[in-house]
Protein backbone atom coordinates (compact mmCIF):
# COMPACT_ATOMS: atom_id res chain seq x y z
CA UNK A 1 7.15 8.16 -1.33
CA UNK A 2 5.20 9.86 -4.18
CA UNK A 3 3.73 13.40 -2.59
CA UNK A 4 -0.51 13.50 -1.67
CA UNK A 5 -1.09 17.16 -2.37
CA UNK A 6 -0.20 17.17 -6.06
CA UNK A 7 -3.20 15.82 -7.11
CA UNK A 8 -5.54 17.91 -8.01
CA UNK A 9 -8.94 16.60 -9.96
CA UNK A 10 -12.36 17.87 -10.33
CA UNK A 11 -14.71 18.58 -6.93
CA UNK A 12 -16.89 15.47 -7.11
CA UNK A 13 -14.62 13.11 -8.32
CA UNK A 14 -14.82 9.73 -7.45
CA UNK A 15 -12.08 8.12 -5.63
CA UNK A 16 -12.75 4.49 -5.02
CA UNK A 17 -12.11 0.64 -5.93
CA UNK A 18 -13.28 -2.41 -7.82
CA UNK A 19 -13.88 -6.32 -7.33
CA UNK A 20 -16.01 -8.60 -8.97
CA UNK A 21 -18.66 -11.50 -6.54
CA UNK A 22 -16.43 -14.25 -8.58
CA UNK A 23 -13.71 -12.77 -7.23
CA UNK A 24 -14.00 -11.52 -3.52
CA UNK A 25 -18.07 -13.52 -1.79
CA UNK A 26 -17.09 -16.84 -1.79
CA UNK A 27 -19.60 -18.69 0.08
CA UNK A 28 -19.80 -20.74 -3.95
CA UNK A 29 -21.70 -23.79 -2.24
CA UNK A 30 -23.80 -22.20 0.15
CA UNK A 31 -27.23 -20.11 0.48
CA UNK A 32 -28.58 -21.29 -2.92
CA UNK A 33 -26.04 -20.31 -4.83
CA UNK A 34 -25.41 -22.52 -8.58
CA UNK A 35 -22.85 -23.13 -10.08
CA UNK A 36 -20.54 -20.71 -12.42
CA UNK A 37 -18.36 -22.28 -15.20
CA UNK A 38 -15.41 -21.21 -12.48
CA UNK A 39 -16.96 -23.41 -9.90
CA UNK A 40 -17.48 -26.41 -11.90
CA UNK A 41 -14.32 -26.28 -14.26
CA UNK A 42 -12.11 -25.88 -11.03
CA UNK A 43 -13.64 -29.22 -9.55
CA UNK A 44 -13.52 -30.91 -13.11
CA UNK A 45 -9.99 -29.93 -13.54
CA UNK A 46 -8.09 -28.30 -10.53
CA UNK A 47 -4.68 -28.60 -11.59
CA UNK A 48 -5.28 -26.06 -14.15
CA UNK A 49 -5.79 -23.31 -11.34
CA UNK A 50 -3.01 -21.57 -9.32
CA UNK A 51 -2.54 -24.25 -6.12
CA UNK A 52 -5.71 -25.64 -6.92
CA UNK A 53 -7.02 -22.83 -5.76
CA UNK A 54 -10.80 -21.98 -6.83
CA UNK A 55 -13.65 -20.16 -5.96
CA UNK A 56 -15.05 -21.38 -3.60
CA UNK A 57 -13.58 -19.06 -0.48
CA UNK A 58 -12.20 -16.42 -1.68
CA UNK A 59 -11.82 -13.52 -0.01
CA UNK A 60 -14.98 -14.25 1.74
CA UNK A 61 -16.52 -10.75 0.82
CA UNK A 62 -19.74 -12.79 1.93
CA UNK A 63 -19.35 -12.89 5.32
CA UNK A 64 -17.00 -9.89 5.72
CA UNK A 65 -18.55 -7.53 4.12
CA UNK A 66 -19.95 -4.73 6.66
CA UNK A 67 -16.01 -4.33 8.13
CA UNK A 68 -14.59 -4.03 4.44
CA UNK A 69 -17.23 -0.83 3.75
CA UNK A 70 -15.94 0.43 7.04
CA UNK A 71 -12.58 0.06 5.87
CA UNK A 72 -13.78 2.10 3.06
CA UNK A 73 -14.66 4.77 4.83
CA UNK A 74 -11.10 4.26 7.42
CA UNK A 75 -10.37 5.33 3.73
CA UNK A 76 -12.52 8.25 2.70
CA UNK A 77 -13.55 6.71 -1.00
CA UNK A 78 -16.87 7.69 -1.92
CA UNK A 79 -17.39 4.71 -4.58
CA UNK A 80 -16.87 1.44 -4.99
CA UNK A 81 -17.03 -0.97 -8.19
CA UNK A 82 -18.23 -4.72 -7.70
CA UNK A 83 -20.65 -7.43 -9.30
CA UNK A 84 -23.86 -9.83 -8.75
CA UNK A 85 -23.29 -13.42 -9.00
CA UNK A 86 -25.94 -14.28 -11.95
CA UNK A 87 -25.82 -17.73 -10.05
CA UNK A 88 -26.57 -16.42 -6.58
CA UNK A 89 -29.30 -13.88 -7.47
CA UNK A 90 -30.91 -16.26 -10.30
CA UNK A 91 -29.74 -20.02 -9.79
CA UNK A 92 -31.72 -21.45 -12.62
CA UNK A 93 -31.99 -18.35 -14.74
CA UNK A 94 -35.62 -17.86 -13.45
CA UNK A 95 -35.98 -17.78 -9.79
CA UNK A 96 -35.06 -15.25 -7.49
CA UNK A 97 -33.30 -16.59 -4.56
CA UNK A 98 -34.82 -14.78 -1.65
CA UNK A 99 -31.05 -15.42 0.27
CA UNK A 100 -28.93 -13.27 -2.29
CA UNK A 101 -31.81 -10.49 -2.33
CA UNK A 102 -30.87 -10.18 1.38
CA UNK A 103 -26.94 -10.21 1.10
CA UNK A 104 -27.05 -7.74 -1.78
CA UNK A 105 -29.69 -5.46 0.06
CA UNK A 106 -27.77 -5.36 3.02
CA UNK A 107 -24.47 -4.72 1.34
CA UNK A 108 -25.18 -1.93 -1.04
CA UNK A 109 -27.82 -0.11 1.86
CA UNK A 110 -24.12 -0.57 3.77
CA UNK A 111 -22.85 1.12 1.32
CA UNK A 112 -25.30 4.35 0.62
CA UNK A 113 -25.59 4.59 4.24
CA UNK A 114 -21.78 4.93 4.64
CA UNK A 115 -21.17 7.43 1.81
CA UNK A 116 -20.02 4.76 -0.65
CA UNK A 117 -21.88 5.33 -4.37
CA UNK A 118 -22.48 1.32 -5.46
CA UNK A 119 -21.37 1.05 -9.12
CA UNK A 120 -23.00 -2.27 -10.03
CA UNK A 121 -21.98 -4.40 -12.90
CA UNK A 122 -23.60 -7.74 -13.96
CA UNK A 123 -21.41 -10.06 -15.17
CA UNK A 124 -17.28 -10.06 -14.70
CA UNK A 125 -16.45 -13.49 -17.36
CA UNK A 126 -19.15 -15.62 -14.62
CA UNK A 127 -21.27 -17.65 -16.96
CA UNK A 128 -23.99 -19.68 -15.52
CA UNK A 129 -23.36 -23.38 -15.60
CA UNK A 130 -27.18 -23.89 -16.53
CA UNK A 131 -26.28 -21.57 -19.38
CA UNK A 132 -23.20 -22.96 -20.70
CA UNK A 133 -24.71 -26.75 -20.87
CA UNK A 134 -26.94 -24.76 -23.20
CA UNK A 135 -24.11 -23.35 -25.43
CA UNK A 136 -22.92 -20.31 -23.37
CA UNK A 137 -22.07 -17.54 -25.56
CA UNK A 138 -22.43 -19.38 -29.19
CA UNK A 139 -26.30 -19.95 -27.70
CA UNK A 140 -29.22 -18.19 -29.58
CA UNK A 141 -31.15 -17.69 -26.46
CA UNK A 142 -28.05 -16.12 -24.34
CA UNK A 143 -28.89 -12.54 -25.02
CA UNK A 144 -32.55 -12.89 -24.03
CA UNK A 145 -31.74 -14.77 -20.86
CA UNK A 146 -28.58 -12.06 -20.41
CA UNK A 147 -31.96 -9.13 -20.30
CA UNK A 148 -34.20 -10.77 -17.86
CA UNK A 149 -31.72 -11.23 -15.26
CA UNK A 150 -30.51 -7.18 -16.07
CA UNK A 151 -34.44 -6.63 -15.62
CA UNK A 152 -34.44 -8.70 -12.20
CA UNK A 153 -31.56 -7.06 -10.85
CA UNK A 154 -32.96 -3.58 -11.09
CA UNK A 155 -36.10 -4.46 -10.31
CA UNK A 156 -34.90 -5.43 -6.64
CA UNK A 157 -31.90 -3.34 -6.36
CA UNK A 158 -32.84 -0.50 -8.65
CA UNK A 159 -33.92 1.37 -5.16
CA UNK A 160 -30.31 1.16 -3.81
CA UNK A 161 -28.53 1.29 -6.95
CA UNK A 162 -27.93 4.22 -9.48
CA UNK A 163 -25.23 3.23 -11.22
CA UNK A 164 -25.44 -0.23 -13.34
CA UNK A 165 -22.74 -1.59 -15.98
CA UNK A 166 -23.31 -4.26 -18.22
CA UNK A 167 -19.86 -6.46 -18.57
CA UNK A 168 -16.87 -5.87 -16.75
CA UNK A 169 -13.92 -6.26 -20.30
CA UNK A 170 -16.39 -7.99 -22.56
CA UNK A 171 -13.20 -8.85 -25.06
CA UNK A 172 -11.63 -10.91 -22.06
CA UNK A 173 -14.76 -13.33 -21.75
CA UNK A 174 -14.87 -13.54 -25.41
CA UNK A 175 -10.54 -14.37 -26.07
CA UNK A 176 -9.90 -16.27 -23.24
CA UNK A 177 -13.20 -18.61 -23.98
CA UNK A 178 -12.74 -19.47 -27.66
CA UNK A 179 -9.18 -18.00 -28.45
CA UNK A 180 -6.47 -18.38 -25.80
CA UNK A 181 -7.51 -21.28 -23.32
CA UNK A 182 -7.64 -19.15 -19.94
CA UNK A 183 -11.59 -19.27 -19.79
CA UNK A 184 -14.10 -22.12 -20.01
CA UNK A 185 -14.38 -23.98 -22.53
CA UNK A 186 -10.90 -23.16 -23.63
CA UNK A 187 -11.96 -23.57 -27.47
CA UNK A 188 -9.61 -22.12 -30.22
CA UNK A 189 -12.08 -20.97 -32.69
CA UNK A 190 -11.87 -17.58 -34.49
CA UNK A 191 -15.02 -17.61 -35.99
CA UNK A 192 -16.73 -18.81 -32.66
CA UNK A 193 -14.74 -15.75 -30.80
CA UNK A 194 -16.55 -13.06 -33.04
CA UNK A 195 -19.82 -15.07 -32.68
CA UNK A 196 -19.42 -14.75 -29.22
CA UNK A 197 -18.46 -10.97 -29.12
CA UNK A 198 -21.79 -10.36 -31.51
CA UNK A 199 -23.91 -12.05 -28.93
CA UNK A 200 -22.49 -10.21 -25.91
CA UNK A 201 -22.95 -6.73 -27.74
CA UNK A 202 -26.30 -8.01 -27.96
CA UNK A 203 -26.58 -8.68 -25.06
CA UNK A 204 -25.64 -5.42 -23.60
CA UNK A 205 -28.13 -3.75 -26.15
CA UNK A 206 -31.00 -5.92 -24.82
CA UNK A 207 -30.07 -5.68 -20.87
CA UNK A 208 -29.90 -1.75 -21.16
CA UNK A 209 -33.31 -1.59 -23.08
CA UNK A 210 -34.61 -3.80 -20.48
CA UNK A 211 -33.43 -1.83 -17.97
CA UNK A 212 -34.46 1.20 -18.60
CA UNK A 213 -37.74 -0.08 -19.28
CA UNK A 214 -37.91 -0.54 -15.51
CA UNK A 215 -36.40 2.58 -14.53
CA UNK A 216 -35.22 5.28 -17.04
CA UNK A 217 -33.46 7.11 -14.49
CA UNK A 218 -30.87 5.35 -14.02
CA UNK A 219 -27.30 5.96 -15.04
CA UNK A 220 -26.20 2.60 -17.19
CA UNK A 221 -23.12 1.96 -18.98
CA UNK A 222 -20.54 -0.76 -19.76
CA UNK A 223 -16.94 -1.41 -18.94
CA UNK A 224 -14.25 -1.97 -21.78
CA UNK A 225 -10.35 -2.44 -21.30
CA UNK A 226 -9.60 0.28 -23.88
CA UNK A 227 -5.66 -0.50 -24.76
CA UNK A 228 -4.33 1.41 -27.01
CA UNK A 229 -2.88 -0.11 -29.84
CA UNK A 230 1.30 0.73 -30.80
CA UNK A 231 2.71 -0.51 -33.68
CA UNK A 232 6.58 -1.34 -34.19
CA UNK A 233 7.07 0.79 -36.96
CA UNK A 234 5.42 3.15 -40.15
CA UNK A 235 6.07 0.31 -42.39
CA UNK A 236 2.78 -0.52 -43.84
CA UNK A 237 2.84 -3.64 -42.70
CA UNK A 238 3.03 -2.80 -38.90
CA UNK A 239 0.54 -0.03 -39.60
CA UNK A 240 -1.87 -2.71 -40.69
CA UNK A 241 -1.04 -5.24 -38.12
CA UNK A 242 -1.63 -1.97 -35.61
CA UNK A 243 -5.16 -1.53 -37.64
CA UNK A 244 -5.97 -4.75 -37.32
CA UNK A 245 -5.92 -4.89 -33.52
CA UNK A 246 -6.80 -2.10 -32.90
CA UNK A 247 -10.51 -2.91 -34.91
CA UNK A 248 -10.78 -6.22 -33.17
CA UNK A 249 -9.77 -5.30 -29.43
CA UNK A 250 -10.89 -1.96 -29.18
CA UNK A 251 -13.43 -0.19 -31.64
CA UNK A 252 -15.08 -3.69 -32.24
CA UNK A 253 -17.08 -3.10 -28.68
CA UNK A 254 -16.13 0.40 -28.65
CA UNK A 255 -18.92 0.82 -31.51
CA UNK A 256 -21.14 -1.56 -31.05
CA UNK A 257 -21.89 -0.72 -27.39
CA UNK A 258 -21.65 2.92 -27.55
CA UNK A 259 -22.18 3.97 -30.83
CA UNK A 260 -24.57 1.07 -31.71
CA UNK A 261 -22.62 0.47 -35.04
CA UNK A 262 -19.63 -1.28 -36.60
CA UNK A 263 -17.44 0.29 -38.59
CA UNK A 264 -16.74 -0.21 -42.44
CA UNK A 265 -13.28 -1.01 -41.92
CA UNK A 266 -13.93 -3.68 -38.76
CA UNK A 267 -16.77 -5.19 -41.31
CA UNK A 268 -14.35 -5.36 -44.29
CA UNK A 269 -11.38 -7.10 -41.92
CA UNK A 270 -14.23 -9.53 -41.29
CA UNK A 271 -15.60 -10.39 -44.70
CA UNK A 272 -11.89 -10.43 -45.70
CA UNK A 273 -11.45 -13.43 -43.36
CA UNK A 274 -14.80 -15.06 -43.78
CA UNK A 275 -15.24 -13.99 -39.74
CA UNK A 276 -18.90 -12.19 -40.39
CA UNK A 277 -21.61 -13.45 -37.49
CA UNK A 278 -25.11 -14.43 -38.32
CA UNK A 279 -26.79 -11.28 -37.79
CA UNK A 280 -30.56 -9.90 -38.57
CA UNK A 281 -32.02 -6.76 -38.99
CA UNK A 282 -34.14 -6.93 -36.23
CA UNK A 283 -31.42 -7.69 -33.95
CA UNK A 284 -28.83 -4.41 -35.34
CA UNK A 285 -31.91 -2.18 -34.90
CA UNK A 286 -31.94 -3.03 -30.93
CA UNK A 287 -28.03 -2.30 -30.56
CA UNK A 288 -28.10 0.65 -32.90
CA UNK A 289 -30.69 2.58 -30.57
CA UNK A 290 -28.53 1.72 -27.37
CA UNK A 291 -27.57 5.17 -26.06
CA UNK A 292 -25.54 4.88 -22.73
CA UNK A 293 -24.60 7.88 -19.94
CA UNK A 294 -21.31 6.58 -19.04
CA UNK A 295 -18.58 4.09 -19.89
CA UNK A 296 -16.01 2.73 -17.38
CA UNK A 297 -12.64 2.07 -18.76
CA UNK A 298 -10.32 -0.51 -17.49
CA UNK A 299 -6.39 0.16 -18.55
CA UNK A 300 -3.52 -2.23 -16.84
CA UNK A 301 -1.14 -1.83 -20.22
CA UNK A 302 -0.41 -1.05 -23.89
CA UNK A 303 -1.09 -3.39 -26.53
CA UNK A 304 2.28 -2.70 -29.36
CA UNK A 305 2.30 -5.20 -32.25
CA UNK A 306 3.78 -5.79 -35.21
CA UNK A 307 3.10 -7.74 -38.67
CA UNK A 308 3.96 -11.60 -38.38
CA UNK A 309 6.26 -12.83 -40.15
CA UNK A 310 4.23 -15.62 -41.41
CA UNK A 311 0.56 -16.14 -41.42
CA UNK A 312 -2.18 -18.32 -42.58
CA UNK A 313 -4.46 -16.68 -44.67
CA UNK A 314 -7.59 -16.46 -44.46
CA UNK A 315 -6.81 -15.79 -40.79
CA UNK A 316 -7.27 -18.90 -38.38
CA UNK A 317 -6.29 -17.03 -35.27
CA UNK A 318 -5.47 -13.20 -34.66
CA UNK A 319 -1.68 -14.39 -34.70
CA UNK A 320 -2.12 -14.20 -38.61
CA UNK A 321 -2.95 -10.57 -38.74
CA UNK A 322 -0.72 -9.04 -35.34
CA UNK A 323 2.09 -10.49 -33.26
CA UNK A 324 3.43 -9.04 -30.36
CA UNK A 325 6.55 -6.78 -29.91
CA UNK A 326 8.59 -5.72 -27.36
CA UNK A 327 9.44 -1.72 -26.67
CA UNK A 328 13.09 -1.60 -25.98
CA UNK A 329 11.99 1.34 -23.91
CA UNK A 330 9.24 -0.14 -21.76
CA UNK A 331 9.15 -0.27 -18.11
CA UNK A 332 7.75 -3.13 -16.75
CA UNK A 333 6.11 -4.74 -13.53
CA UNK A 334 8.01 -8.16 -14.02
CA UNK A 335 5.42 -10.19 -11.55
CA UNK A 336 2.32 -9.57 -13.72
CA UNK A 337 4.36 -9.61 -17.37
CA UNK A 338 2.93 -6.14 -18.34
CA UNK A 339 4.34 -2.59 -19.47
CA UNK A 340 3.90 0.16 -17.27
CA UNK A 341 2.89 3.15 -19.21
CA UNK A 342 0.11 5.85 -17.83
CA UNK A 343 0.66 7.97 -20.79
CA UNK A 344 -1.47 5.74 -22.75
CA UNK A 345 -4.75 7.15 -20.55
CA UNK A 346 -3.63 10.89 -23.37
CA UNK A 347 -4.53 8.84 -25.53
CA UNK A 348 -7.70 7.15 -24.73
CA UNK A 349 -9.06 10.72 -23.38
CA UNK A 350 -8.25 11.59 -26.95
CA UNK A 351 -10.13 8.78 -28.80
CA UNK A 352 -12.98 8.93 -26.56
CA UNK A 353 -13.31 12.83 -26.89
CA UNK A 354 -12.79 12.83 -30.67
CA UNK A 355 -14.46 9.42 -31.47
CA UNK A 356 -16.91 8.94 -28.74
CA UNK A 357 -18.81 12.27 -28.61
CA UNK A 358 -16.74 12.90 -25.36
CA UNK A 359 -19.14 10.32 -23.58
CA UNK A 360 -18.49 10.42 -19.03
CA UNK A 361 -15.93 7.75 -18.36
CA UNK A 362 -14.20 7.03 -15.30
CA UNK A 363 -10.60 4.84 -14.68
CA UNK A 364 -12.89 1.34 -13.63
CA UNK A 365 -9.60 -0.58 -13.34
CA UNK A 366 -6.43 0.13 -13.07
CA UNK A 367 -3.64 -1.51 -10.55
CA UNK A 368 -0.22 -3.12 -10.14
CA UNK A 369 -0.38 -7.07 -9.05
CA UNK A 370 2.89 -8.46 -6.97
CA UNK A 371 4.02 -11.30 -6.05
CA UNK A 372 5.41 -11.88 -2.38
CA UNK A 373 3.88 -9.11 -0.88
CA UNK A 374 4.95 -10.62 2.17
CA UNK A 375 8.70 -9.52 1.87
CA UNK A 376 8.11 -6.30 2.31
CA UNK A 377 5.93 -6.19 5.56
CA UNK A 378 7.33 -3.62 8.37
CA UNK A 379 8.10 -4.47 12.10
CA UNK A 380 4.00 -2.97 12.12
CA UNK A 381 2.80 -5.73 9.96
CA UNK A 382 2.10 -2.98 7.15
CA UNK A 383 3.06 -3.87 3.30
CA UNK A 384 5.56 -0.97 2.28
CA UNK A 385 4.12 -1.15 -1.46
CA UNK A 386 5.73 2.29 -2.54
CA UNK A 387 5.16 0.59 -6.20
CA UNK A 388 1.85 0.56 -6.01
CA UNK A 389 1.56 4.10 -4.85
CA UNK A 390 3.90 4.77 -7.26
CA UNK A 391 1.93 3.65 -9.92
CA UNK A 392 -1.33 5.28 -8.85
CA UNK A 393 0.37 8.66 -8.57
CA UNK A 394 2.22 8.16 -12.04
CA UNK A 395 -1.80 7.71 -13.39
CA UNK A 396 -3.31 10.32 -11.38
CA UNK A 397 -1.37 12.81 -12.65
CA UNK A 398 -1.91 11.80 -16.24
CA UNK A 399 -5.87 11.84 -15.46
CA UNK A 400 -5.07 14.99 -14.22
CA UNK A 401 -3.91 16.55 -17.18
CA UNK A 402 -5.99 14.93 -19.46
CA UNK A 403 -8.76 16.43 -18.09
CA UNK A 404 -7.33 19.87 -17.68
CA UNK A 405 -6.91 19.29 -21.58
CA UNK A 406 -10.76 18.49 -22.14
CA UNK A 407 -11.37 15.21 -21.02
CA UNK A 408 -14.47 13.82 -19.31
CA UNK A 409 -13.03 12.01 -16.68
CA UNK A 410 -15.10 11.34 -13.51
CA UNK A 411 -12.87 9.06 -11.62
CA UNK A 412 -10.52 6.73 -10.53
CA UNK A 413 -10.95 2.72 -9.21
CA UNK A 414 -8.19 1.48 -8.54
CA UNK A 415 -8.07 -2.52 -9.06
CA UNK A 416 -8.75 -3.78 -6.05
CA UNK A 417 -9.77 -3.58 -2.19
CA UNK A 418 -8.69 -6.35 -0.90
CA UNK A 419 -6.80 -8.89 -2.27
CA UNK A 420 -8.82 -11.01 -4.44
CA UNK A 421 -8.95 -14.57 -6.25
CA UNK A 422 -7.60 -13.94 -10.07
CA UNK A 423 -9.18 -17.14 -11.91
CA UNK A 424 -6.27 -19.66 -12.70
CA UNK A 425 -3.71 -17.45 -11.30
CA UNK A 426 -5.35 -17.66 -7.76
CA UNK A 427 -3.44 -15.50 -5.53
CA UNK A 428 -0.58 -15.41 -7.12
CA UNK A 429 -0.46 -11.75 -7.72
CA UNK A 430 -1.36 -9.19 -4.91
CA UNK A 431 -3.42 -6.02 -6.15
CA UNK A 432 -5.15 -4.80 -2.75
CA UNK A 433 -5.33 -1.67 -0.61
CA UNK A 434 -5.71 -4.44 1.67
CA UNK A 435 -3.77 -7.48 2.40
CA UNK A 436 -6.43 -10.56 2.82
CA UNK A 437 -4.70 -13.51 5.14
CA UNK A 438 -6.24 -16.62 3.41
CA UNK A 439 -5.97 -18.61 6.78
CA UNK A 440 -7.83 -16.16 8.72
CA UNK A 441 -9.44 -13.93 6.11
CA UNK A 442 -8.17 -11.40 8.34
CA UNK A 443 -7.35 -7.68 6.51
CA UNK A 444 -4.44 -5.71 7.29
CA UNK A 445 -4.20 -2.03 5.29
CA UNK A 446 -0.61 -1.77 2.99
CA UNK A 447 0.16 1.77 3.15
CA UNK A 448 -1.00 2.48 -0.14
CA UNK A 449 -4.34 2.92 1.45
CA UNK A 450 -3.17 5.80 3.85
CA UNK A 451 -1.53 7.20 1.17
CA UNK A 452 -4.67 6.98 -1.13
CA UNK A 453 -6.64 7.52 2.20
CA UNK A 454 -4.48 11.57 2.39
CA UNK A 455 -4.89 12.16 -1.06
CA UNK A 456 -8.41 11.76 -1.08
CA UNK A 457 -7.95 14.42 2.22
CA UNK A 458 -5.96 17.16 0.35
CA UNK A 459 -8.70 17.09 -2.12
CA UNK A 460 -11.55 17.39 0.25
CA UNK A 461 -9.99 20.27 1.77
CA UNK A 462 -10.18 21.75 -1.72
CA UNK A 463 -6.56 20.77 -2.61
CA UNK A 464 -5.14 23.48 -1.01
């Protein structure tokens, strides 16, 4: 097992964990709650989901919600990463619902009062179903309606709550929606996907200027999955298929939500391909005077293309400008698909320092999912997931030198608590400090979380 006392990171960094209310409450039909385009696409279609299984349970995060922040503090983390249901807090886009002020109250004053900073993001790929019957993302209105409900949530929670993101991977909502099929409503339309990205930078302009507006002493930011961007070779075809990507997944909201810009070259790629979204001037000024105090970055894997081999042109899909390839090097975690590599975070501590004005981030998401936790369960009932600590330890210590080297690194979440629903993989893939028995919703720790749990020690005693 990977040492705890090797770690050594800045005095009030935080150590914590993320989730998302999709994910973790439950309780989908209850206590006012509306639907999400999760809860209604899983009972139009449930054989597209993992078992059938959709969102309606959970982990039950709902109901359990004072033990899990006492499990956080079994564990010693001082933060912890999660979401409001738009639905629960707003059910028709307008009305508070007086039930969800009371759950989220209760659960982030649970927090504070057990030593646990709330970090508080507003949507994690949950679109209203009241909102997507009016268009979702390709509707006008969305960023307007995106604002009021930023406004409402600090407004009520803005007491108990310092620390407020936007979107939790804003590229994910945007692919999987109207590129890929993994989102609702599974459209394949390139043009529609950039559409969609405009109006969620937007979006994010208008909810932070609406926030602040309410309280400008907060701290507000946004979460991105920054992936850095490999290409095969220096052939200059592979170095444009690497440009290419690396414009559309990375700097596209990189820019617009930090800087408040897009770039010449992200602009010409677009024009190129006849991919420009209806803007007006009105609309750039708002985003361009966005200044944030944070970002959180979210990094599971590498992204290494190369050029395709053949592609329609003008470009019908991002296929036609970037393809995959596969590192005869890489290390993998074979359950999830993905490359392990931490010394990608050198290089996003690079871009963000050199690129970024050296903006506060913090590791928002990071994790290892497995399937058939199960098999490795002691004669103590306790997951042996020396991967997982593995993993963390292998990114800790590239945090740690990162920062040594300049970087303005704050923390590290990993991805997640407890086990947690994953959309149409269900539960599939385990990612927890905490096993979740679906039967029982009971939670038993894995020892990752008394590993993490002694790290987080060695560091309070001043790592010595």
């Amino acid at each position: 097992m990977k040492p705890t006392d090797k770690i050594n990171l800045p005095k009030d960094f935080w150590f914590g964990a993320a989730a998302s209310a999709p994910q973790t409450e439950g309780a989908a039909q209850i206590d006012g709650k509306s639907p999400s385009t999760w809860d209604m696409w899983h009972t139009l279609e449930p054989e597209r989901f993992d078992q059938a299984m959709g969102p309606n349970v959970t982990s039950d995060v709902y109901h359990h919600y004072r033990d899990d922040v006492k499990r956080m503090q079994a564990m010693k983390l001082n933060s912890y990463r999660t979401s409001i249901a738009w639905t629960r807090l707003l059910p028709d886009g307008n009305t508070l619902n007086p039930k969800a002020v009371t759950f989220y109250r209760d659960y982030f004053k649970a927090m504070r009062e057990g030593g646990i900073e709330p970090v508080i993001n507003l949507f994690h790929f949950d679109m209203p179903w009241w909102l997507m019957e009016k268009g979702g993302w390709e509707y006008e209105g969305v960023s307007d309606a995106f604002a009021y409900y930023a406004q409402v949530c600090v407004e009520t929670f803005g007491d108990l709550v310092t620390y407020w993101t936007t979107f939790n991977e804003p590229i994910v909502h945007v692919e999987c929606s109207y590129l890929y099929g993994y989102h609702y409503p599974a459209i394949h339309d390139f043009k529609k996907a950039i559409h969609a990205g405009y109006q969620t930078i937007l979006a994010h302009a208008k909810a932070i200027q609406a926030m602040r507006m309410v309280n400008p002493n907060l701290k507000l930011g946004t979460i991105l999955n920054l992936t850095p961007v490999y290409g095969k070779s220096d052939h200059i075809a592979d170095r444009k298929a690497q440009e290419a990507a690396d414009l559309l997944n990375t700097k596209s909201f990189l820019d617009g939500m930090v800087l408040g810009r897009f770039s010449e070259p992200l602009l010409d790629l677009l024009r190129e391909h006849d991919l420009i979204p209806d803007t007006n001037d009105d609309d750039l000024e708002i985003i361009s005077k966005v200044k944030l105090d944070f970002i959180g970055v979210n990094y599971y894997q590498p992204r290494r293309v190369q050029a395709p081999v053949k592609a329609t042109y003008p470009a019908q899909d991002p296929k036609d400008l970037y393809i995959p390839y596969t590192w005869p090097k890489r290390r993998m975690n074979p359950y999830r698909g993905w490359e392990i590599y931490p010394e990608a975070l050198t290089d996003i501590a690079t871009l963000i320092k050199e690129d970024y004005h050296n903006i506060p981030w913090y590791l928002s998401e990071n994790g290892m999912g497995v399937a058939d936790e199960m098999r490795f369960v002691d004669e103590n009932g306790t997951i042996q997931d020396d991967y997982r600590i593995e993993f963390i330890y292998d990114h800790l210590s590239v945090l740690e030198q990162a920062i040594a080297d300049g970087a303005n690194c704050f923390g590290y979440h990993l991805w997640t608590f407890v086990d947690c629903w994953s959309w149409l993989n269900g539960y599939r893939n385990r990612y927890g400090f905490y096993r979740v028995d679906l039967k029982t919703q009971k939670r038993y720790p894995k020892q990752s979380s008394f590993w993490m749990r002694d790290v987080i020690e060695h560091h309070q005693k001043g790592g010595e």
